[in-house]
PDB file of N, CA and C in Angstrom:
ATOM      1  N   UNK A   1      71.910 155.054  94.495  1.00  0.00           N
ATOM      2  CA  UNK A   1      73.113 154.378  94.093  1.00  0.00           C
ATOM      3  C   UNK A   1      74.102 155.428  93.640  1.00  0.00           C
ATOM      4  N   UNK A   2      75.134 155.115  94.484  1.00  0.00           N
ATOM      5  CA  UNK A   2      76.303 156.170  93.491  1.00  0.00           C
ATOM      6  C   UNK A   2      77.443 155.336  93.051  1.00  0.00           C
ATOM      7  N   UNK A   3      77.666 155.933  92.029  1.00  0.00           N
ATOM      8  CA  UNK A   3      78.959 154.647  91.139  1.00  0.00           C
ATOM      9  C   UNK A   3      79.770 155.762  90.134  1.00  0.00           C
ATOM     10  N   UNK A   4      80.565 155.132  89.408  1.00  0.00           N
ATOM     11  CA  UNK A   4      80.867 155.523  88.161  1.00  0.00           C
ATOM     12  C   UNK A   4      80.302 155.586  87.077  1.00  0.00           C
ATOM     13  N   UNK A   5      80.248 156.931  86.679  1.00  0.00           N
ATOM     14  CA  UNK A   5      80.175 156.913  85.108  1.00  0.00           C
ATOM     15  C   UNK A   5      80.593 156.425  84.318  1.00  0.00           C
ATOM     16  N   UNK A   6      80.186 155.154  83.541  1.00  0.00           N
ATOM     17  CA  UNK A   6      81.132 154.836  82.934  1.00  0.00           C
ATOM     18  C   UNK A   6      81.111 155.311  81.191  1.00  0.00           C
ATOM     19  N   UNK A   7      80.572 156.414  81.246  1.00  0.00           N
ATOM     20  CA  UNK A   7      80.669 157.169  79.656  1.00  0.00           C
ATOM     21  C   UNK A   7      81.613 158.040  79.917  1.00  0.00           C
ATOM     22  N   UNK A   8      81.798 158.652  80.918  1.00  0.00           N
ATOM     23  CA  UNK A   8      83.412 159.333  81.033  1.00  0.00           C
ATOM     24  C   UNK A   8      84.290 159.130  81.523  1.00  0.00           C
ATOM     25  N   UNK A   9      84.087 157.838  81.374  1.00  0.00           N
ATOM     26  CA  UNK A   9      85.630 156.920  82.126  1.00  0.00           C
ATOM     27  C   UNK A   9      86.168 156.735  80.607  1.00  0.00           C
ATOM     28  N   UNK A  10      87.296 157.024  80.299  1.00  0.00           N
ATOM     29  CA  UNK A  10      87.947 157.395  79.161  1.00  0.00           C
ATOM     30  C   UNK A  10      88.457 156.206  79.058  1.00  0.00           C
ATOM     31  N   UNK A  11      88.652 155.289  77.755  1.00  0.00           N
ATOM     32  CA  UNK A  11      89.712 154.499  77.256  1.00  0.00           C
ATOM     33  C   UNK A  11      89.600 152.994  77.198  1.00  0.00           C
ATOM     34  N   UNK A  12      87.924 152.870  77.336  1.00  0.00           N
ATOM     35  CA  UNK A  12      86.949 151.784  77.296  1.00  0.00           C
ATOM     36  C   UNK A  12      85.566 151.837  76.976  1.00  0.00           C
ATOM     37  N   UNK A  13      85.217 150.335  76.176  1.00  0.00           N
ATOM     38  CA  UNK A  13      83.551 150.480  75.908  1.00  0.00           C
ATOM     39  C   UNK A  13      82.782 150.162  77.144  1.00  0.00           C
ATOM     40  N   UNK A  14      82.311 151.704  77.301  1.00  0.00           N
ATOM     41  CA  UNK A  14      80.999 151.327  78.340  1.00  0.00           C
ATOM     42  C   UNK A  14      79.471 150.860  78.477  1.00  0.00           C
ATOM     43  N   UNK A  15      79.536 151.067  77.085  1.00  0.00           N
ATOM     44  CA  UNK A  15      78.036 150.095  77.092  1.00  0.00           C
ATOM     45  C   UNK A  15      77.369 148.925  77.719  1.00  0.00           C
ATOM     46  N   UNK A  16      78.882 147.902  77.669  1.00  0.00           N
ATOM     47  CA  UNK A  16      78.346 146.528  78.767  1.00  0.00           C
ATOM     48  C   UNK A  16      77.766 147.106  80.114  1.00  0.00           C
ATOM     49  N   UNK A  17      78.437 147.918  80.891  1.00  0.00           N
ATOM     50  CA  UNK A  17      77.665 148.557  81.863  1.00  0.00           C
ATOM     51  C   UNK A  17      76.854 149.599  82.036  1.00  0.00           C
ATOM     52  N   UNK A  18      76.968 150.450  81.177  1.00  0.00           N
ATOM     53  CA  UNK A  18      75.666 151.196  80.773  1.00  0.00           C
ATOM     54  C   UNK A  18      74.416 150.166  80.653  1.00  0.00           C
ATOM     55  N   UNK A  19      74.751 149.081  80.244  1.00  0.00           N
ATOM     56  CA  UNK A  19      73.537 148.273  80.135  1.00  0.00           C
ATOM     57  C   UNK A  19      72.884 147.644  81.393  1.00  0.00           C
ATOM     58  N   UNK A  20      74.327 147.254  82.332  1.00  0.00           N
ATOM     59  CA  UNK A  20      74.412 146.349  83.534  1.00  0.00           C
ATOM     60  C   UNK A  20      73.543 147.561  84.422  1.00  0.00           C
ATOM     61  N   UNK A  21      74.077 148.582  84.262  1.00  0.00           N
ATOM     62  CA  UNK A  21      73.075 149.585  85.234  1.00  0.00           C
ATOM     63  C   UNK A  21      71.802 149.842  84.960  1.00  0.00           C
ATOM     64  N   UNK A  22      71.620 149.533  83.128  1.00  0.00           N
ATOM     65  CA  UNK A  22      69.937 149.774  83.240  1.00  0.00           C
ATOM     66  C   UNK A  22      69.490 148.197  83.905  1.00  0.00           C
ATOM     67  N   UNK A  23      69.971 147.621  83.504  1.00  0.00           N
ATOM     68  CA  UNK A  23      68.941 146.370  83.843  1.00  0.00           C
ATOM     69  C   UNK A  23      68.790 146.394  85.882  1.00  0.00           C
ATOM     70  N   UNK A  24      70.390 147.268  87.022  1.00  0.00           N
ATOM     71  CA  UNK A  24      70.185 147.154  87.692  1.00  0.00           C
ATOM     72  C   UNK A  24      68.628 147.931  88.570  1.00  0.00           C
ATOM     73  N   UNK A  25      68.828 149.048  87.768  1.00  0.00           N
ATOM     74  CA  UNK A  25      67.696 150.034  87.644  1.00  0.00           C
ATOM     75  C   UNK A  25      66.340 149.988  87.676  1.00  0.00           C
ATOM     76  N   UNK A  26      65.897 148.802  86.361  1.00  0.00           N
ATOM     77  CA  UNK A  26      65.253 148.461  86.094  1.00  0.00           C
ATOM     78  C   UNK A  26      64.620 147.074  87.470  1.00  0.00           C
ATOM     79  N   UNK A  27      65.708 146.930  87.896  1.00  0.00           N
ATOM     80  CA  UNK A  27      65.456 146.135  89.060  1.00  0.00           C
ATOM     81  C   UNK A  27      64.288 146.174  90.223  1.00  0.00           C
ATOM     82  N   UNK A  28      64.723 147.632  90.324  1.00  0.00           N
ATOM     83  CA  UNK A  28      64.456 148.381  91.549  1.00  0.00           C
ATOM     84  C   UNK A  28      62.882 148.554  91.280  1.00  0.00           C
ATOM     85  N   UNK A  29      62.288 149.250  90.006  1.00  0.00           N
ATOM     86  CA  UNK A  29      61.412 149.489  89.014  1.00  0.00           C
ATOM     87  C   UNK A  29      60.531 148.129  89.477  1.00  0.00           C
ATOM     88  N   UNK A  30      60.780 146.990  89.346  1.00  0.00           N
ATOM     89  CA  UNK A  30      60.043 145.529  89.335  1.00  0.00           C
ATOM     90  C   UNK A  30      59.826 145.538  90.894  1.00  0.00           C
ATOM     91  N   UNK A  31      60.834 146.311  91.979  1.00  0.00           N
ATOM     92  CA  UNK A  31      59.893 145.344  93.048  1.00  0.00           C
ATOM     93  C   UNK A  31      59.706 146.760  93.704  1.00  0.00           C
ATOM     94  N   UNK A  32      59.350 147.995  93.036  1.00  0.00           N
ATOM     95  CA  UNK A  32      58.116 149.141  93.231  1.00  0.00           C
ATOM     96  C   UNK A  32      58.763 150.141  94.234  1.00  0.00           C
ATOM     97  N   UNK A  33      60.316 149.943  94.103  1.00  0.00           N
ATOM     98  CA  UNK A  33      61.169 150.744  95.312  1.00  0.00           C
ATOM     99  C   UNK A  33      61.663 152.246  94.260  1.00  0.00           C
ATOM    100  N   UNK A  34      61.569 153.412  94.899  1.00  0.00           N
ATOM    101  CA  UNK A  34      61.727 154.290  94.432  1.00  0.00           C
ATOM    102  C   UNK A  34      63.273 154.263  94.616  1.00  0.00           C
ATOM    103  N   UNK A  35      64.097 154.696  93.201  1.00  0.00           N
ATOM    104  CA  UNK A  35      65.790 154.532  93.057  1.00  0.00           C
ATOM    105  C   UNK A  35      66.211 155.903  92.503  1.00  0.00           C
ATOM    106  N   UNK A  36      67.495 156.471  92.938  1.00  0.00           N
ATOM    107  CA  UNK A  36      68.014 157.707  92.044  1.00  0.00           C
ATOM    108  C   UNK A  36      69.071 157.100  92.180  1.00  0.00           C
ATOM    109  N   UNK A  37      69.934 157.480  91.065  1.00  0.00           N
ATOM    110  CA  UNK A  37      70.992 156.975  90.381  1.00  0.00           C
ATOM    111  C   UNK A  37      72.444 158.552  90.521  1.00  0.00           C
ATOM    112  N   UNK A  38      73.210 158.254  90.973  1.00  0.00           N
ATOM    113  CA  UNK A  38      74.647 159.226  90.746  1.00  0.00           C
ATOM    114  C   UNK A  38      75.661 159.023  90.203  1.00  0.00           C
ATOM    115  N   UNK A  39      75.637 159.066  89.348  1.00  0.00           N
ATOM    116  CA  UNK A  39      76.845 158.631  88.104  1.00  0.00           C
ATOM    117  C   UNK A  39      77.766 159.979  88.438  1.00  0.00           C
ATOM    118  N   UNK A  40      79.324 159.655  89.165  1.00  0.00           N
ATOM    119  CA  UNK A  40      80.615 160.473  88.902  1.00  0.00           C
ATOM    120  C   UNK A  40      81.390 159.853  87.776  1.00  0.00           C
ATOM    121  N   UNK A  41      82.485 161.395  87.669  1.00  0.00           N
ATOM    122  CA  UNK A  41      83.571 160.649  87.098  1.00  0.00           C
ATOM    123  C   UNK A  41      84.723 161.494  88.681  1.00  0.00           C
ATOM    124  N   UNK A  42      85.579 160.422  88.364  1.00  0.00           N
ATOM    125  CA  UNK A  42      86.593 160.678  89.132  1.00  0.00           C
ATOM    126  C   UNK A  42      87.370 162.112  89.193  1.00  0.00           C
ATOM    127  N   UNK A  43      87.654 162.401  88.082  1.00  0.00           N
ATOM    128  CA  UNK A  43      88.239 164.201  87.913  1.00  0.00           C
ATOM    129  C   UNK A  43      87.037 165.080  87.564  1.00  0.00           C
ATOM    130  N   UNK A  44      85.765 164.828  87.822  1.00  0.00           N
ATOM    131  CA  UNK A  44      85.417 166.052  87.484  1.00  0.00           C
ATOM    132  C   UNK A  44      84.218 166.493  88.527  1.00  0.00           C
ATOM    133  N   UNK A  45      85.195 166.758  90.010  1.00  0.00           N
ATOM    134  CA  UNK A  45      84.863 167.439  91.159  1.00  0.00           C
ATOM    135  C   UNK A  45      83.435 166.784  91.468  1.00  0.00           C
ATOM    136  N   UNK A  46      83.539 165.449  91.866  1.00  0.00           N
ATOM    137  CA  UNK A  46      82.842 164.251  92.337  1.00  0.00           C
ATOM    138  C   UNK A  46      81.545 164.337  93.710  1.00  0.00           C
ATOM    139  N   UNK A  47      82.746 165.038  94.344  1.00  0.00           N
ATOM    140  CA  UNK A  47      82.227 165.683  95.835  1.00  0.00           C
ATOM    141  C   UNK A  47      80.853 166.505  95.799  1.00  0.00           C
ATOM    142  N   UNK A  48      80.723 167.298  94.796  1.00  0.00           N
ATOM    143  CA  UNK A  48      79.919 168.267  94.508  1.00  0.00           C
ATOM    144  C   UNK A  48      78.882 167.698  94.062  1.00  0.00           C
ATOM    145  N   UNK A  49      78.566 166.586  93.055  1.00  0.00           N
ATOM    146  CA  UNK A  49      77.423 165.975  92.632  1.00  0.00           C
ATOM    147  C   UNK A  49      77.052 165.059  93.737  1.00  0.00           C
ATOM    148  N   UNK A  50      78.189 164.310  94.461  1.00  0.00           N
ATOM    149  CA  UNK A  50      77.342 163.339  95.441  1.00  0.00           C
ATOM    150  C   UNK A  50      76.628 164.322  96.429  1.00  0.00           C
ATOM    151  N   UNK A  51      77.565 165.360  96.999  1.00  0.00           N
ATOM    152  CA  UNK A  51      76.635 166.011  97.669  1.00  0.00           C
ATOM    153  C   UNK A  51      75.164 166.182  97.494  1.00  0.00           C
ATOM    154  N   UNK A  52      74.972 167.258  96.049  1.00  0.00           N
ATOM    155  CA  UNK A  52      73.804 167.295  95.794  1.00  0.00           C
ATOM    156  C   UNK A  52      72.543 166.296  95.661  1.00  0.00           C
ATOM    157  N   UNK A  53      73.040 164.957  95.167  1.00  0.00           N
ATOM    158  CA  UNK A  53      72.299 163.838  94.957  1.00  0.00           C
ATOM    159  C   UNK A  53      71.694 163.739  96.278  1.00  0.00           C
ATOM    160  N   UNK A  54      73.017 163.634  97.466  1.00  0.00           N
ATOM    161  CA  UNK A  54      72.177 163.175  99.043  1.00  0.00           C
ATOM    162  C   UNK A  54      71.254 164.130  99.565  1.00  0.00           C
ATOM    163  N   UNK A  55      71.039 165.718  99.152  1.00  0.00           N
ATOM    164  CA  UNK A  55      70.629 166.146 100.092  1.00  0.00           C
ATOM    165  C   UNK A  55      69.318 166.173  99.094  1.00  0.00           C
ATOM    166  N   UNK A  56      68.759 165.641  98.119  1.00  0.00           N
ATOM    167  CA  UNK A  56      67.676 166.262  96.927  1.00  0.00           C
ATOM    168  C   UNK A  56      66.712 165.855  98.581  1.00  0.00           C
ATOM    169  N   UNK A  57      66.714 164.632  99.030  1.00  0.00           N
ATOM    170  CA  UNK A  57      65.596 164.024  99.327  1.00  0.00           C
ATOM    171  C   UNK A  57      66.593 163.211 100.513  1.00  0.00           C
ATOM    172  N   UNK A  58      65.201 162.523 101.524  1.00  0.00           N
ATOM    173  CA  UNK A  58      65.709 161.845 102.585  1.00  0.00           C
ATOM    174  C   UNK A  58      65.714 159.900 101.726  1.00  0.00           C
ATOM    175  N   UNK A  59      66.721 159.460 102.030  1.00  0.00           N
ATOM    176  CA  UNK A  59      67.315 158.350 101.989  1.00  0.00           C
ATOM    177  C   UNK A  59      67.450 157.250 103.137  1.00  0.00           C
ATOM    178  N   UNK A  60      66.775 155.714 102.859  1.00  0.00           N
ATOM    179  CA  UNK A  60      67.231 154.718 103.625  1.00  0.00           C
ATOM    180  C   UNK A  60      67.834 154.136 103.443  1.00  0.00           C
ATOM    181  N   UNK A  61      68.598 154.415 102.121  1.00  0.00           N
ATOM    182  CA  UNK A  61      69.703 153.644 101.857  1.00  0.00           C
ATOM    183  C   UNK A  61      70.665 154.277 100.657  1.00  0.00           C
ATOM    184  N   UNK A  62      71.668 153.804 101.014  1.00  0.00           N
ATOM    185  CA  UNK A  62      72.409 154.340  99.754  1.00  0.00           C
ATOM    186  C   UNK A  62      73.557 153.139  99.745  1.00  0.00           C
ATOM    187  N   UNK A  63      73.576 152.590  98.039  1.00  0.00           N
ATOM    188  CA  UNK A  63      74.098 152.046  97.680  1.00  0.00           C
ATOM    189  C   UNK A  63      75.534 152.431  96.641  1.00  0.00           C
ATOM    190  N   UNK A  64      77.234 151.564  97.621  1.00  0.00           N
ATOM    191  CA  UNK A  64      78.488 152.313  97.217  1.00  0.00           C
ATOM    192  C   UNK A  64      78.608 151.121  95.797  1.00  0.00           C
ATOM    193  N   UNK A  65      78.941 151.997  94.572  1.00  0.00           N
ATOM    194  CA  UNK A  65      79.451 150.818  93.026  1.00  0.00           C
ATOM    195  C   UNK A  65      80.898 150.311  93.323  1.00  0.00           C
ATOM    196  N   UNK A  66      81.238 149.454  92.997  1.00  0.00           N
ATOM    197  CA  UNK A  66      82.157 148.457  93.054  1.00  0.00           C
ATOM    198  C   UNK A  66      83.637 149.695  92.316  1.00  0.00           C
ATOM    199  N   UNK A  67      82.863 150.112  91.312  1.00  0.00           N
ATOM    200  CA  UNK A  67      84.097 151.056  90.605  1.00  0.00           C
ATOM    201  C   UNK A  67      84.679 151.980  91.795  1.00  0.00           C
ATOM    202  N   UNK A  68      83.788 152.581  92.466  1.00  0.00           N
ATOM    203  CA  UNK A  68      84.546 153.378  93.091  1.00  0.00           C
ATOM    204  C   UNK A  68      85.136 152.800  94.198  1.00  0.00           C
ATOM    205  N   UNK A  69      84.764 151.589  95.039  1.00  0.00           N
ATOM    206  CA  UNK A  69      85.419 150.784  96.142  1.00  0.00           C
ATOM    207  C   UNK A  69      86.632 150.086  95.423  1.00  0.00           C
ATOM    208  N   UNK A  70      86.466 149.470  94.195  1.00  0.00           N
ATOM    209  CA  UNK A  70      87.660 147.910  94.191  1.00  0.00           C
ATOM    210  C   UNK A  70      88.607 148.477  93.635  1.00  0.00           C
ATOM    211  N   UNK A  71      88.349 149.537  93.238  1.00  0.00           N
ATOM    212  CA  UNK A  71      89.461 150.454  92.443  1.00  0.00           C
ATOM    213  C   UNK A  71      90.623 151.349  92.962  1.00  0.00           C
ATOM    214  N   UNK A  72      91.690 150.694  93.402  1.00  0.00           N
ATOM    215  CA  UNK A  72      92.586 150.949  94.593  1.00  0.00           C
ATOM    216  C   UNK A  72      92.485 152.812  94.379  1.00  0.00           C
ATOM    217  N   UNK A  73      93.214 153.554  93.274  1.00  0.00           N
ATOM    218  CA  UNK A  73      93.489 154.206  93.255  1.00  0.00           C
ATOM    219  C   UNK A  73      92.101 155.728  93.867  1.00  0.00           C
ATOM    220  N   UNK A  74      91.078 154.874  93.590  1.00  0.00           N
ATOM    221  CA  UNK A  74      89.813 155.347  94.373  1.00  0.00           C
ATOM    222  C   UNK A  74      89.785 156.101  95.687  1.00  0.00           C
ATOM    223  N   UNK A  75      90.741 155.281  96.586  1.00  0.00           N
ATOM    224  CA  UNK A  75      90.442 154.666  97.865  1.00  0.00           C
ATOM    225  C   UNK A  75      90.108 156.138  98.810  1.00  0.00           C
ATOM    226  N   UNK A  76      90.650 156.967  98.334  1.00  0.00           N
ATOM    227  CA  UNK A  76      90.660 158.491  98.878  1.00  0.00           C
ATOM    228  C   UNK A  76      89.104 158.880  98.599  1.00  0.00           C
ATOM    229  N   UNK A  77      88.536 158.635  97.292  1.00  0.00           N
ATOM    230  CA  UNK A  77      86.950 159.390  96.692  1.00  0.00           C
ATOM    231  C   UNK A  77      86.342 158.239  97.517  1.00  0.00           C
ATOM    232  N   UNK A  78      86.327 157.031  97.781  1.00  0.00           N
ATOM    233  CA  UNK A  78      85.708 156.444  98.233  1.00  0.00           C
ATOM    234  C   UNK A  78      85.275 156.471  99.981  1.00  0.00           C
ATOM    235  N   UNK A  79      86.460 156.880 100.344  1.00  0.00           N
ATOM    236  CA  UNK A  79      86.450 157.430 102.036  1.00  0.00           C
ATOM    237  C   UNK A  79      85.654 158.380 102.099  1.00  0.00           C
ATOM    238  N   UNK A  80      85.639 159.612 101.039  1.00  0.00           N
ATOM    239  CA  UNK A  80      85.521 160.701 100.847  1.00  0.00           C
ATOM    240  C   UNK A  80      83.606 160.579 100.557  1.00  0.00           C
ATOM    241  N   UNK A  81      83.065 159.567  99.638  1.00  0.00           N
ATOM    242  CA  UNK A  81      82.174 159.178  99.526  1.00  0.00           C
ATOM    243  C   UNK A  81      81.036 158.673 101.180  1.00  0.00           C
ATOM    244  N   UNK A  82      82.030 157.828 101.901  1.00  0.00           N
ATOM    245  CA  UNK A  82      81.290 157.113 102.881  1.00  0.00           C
ATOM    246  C   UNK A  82      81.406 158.679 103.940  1.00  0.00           C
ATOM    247  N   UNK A  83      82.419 159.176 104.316  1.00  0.00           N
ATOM    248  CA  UNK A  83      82.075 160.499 105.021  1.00  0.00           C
ATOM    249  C   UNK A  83      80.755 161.380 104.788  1.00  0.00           C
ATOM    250  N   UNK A  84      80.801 161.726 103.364  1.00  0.00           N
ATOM    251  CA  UNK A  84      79.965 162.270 103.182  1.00  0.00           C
ATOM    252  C   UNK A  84      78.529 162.140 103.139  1.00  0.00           C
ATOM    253  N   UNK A  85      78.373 160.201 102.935  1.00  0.00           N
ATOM    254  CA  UNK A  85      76.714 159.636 103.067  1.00  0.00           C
ATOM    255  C   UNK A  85      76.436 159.523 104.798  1.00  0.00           C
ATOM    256  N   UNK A  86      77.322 159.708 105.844  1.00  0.00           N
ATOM    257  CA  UNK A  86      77.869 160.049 107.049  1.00  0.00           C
ATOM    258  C   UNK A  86      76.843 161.017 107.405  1.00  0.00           C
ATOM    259  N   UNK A  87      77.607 162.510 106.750  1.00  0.00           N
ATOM    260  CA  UNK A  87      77.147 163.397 106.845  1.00  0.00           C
ATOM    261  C   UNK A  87      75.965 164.135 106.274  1.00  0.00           C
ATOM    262  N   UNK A  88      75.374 163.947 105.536  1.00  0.00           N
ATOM    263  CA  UNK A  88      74.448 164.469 104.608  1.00  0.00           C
ATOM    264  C   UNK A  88      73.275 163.381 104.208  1.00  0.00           C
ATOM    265  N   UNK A  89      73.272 162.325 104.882  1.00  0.00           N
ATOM    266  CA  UNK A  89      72.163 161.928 104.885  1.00  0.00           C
ATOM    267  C   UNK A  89      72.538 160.850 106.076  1.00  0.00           C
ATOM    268  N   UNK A  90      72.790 160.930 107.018  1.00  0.00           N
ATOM    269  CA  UNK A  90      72.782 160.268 108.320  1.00  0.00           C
ATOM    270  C   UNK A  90      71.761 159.308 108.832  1.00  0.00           C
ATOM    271  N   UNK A  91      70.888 159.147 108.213  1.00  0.00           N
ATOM    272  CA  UNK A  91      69.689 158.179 108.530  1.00  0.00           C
ATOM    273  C   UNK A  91      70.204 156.899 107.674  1.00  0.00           C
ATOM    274  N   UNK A  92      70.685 157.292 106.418  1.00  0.00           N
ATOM    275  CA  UNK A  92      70.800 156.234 105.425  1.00  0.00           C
ATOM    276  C   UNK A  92      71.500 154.788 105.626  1.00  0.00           C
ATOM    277  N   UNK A  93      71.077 153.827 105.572  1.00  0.00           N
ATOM    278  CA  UNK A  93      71.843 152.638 105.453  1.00  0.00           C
ATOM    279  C   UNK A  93      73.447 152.595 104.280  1.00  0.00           C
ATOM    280  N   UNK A  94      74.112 152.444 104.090  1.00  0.00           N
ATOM    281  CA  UNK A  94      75.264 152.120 103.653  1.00  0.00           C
ATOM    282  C   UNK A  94      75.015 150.685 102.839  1.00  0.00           C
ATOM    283  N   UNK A  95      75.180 150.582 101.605  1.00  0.00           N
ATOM    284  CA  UNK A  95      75.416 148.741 101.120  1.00  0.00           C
ATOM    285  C   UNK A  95      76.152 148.995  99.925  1.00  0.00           C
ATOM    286  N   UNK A  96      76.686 147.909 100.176  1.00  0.00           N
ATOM    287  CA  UNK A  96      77.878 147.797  98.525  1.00  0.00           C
ATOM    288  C   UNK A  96      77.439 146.470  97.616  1.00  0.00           C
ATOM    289  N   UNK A  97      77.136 146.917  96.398  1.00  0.00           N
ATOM    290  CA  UNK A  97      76.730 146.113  95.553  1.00  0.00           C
ATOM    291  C   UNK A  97      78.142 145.600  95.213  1.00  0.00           C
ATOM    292  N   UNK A  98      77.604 144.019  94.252  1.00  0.00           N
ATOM    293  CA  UNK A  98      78.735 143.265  93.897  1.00  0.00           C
ATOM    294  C   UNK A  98      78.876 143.960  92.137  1.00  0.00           C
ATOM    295  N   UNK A  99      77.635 143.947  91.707  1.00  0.00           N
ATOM    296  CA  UNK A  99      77.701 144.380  89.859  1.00  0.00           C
ATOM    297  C   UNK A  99      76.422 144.984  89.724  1.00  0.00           C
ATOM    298  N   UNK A 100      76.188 146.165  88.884  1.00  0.00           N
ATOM    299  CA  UNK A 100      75.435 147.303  88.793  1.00  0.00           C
ATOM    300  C   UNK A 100      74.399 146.283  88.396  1.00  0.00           C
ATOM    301  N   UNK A 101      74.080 144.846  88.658  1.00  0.00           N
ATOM    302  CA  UNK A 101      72.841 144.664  88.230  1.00  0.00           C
ATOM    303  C   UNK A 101      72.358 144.350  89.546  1.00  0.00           C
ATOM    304  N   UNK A 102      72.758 143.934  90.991  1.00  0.00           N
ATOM    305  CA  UNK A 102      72.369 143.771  91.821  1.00  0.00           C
ATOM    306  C   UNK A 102      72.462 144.406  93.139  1.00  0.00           C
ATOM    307  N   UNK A 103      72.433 146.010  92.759  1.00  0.00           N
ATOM    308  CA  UNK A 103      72.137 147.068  93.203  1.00  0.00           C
ATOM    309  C   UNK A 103      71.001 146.993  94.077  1.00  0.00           C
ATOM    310  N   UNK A 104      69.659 146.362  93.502  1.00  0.00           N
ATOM    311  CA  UNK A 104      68.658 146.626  94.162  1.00  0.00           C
ATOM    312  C   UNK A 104      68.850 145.285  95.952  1.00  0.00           C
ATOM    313  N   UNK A 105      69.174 144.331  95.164  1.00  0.00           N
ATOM    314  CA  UNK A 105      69.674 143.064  96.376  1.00  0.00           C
ATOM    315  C   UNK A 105      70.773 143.683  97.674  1.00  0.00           C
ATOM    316  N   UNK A 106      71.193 144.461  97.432  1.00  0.00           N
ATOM    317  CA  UNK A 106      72.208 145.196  98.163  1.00  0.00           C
ATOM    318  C   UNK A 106      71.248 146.303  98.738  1.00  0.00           C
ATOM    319  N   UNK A 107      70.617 147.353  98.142  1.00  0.00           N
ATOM    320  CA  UNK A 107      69.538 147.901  99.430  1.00  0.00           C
ATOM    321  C   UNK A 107      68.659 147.352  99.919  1.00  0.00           C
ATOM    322  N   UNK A 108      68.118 146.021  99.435  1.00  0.00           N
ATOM    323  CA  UNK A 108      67.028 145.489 100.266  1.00  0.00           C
ATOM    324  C   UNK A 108      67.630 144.643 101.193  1.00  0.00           C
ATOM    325  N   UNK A 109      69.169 144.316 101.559  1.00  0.00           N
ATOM    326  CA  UNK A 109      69.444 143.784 102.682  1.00  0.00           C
ATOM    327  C   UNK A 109      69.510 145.127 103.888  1.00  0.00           C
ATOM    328  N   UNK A 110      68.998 146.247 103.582  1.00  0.00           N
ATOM    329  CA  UNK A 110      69.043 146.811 104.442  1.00  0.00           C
ATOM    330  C   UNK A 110      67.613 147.655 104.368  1.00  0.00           C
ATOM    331  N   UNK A 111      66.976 147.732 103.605  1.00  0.00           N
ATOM    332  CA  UNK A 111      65.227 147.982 103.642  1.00  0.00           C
ATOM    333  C   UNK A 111      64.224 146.858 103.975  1.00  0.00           C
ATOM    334  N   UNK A 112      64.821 145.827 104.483  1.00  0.00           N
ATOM    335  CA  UNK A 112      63.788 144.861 105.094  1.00  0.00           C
ATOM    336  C   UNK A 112      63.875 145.034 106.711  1.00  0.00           C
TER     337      UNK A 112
END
């Protein structure tokens, strides 16, 4: 899963989703699917951590967070995002969750 950080998203409480992501997490955990998690922030050279995240290991899926899609001003990191799960892990399925708790429902429409 790659999404936003939302502890360095400045100028809001992130805990509601800090929470929404453990419980999505925790999801994954219940039906025995191995999950890594990529928390960006938008300014602080984004490109570089997703990279690394895709290449740790081979991937059947990778799941895009709503923060970085619905969020117009995104729309560039988010292109920038799908290029790169494109490139660097090319096997992977693509899915966009609706809310960091149903993360795991969003790769298993594409791991079944």
């Amino acid at each position: 899963m790659i999404g936003l950080d939302p502890v360095r998203i400045p100028g809001w409480d992130p805990e509601p989703v800090v929470a929404a992501i453990a419980r999505g997490q925790a999801r994954f955990s219940d039906l025995g699917i191995d999950a890594d998690l990529c928390l960006v922030a938008p300014d602080e050279n984004p490109e570089e951590a997703i990279v690394e995240a895709l290449t740790r290991k081979d991937y059947a899926c990778v799941v895009v967070g709503g923060g970085i899609r619905k969020h117009e001003p995104l729309l560039e990191l988010f292109e920038k995002l799908v290029n790169l799960v494109r490139q660097h892990a090319p096997g992977a399925a693509i899915a966009f969750n609706s809310s960091p708790e149903d993360t795991a429902d969003a790769a298993l429409r594409w791991l079944r």
